[in-house]
C-alpha atoms as a PDB file:
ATOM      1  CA  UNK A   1       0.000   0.000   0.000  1.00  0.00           C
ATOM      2  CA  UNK A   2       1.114   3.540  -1.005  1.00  0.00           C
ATOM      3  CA  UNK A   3      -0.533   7.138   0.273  1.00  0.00           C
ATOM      4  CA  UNK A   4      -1.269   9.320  -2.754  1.00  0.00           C
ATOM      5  CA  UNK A   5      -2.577  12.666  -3.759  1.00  0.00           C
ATOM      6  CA  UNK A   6      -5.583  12.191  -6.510  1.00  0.00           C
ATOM      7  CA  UNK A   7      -4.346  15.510  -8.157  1.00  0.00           C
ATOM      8  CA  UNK A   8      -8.321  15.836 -10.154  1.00  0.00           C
ATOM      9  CA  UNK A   9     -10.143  15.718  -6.124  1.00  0.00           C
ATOM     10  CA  UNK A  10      -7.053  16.795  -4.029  1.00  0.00           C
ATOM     11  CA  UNK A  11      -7.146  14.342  -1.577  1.00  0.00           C
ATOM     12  CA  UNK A  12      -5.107  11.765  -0.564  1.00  0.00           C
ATOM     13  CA  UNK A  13      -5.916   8.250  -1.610  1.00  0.00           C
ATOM     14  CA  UNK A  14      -4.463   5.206  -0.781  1.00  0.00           C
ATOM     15  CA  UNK A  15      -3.247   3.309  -3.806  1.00  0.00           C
ATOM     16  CA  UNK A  16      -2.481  -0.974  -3.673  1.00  0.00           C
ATOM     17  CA  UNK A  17      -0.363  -1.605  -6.398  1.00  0.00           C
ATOM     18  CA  UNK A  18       0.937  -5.295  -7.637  1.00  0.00           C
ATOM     19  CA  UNK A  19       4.418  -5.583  -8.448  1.00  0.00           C
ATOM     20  CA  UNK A  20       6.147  -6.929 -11.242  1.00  0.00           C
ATOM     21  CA  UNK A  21       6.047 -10.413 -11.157  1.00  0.00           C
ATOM     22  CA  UNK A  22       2.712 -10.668  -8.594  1.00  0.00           C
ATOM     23  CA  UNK A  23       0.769 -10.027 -12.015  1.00  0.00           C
ATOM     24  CA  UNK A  24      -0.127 -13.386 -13.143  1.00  0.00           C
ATOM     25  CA  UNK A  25      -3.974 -14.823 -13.627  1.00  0.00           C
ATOM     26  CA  UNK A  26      -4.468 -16.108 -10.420  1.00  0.00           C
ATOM     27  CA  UNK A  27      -3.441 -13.121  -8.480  1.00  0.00           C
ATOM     28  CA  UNK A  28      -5.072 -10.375 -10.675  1.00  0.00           C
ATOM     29  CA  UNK A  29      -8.441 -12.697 -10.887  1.00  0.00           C
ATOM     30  CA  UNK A  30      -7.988 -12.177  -6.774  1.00  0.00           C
ATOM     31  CA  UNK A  31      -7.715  -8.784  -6.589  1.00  0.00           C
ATOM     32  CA  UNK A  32     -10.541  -8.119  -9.146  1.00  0.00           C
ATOM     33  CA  UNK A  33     -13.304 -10.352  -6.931  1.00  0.00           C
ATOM     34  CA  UNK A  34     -12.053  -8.175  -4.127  1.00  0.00           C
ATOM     35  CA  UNK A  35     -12.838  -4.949  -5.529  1.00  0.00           C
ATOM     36  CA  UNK A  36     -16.130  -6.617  -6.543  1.00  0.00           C
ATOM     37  CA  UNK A  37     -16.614  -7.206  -2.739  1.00  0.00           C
ATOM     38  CA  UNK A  38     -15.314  -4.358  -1.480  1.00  0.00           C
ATOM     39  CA  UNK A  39     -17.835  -1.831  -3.673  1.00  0.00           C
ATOM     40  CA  UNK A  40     -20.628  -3.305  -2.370  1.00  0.00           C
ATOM     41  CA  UNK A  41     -19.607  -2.815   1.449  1.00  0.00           C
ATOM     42  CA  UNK A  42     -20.978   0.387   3.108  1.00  0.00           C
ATOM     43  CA  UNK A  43     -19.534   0.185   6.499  1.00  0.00           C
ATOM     44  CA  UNK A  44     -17.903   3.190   8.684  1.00  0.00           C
ATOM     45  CA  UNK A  45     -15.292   0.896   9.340  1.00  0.00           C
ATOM     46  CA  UNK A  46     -14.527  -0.145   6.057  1.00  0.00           C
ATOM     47  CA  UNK A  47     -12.554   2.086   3.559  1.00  0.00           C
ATOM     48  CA  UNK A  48     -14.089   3.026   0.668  1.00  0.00           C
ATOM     49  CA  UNK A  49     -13.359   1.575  -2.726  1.00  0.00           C
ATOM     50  CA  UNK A  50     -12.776   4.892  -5.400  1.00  0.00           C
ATOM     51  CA  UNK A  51     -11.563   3.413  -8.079  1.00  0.00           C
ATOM     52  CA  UNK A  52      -9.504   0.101  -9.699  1.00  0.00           C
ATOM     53  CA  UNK A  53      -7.260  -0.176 -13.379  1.00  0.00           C
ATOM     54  CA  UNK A  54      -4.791  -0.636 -15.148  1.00  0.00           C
ATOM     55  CA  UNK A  55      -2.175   2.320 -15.128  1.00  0.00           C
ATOM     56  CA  UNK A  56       1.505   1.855 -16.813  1.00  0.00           C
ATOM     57  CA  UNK A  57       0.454  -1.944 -17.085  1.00  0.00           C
ATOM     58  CA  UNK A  58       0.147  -2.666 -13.575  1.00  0.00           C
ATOM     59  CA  UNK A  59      -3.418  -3.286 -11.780  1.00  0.00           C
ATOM     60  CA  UNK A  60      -4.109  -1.108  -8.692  1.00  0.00           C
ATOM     61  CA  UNK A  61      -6.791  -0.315  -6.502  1.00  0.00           C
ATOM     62  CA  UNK A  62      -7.249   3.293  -5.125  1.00  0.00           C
ATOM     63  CA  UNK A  63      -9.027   3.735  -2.279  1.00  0.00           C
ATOM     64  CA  UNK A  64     -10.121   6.519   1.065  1.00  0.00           C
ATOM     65  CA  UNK A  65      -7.039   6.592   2.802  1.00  0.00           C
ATOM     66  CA  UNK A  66      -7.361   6.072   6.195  1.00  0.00           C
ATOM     67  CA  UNK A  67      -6.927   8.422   9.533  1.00  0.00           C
ATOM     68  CA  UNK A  68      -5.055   6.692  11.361  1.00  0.00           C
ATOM     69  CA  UNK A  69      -3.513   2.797  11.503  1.00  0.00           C
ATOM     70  CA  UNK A  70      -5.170  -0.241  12.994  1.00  0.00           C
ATOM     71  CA  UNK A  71      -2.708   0.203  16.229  1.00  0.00           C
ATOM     72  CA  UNK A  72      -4.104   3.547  16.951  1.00  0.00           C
END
């Protein structure tokens, strides 16, 4: 996971990325049925989904960056 400025909105974002080499069918197939799940979850303790693509040939997943970590 990477923090990230969405430079259209201004706001930070939180962006999950997959590496080279973490890009094969079974993985990306993965990460597709769990922005599937994760769109349909309206929860105040669950992030919110904003958007998911391909960008320079790599999948990632944007999403509402949180406040704070799970520790605090």
């Amino acid at each position: 996971m990477y923090a990230a400025t969405d430079t259209i909105a201004g706001q930070r974002v939180a962006l999950k990325v997959l590496h080279e080499g973490e890009d094969d069918a079974a993985t990306l197939a993965e990460l597709k049925r769990e922005v599937r799940i994760v769109s349909r979850l309206d929860h105040p303790n669950v992030l919110s989904l904003r958007t998911a693509g391909t960008v320079d040939g790599r999948f990632v997943i944007v999403s509402q960056l949180a406040r704070e970590s799970l520790e605090e």
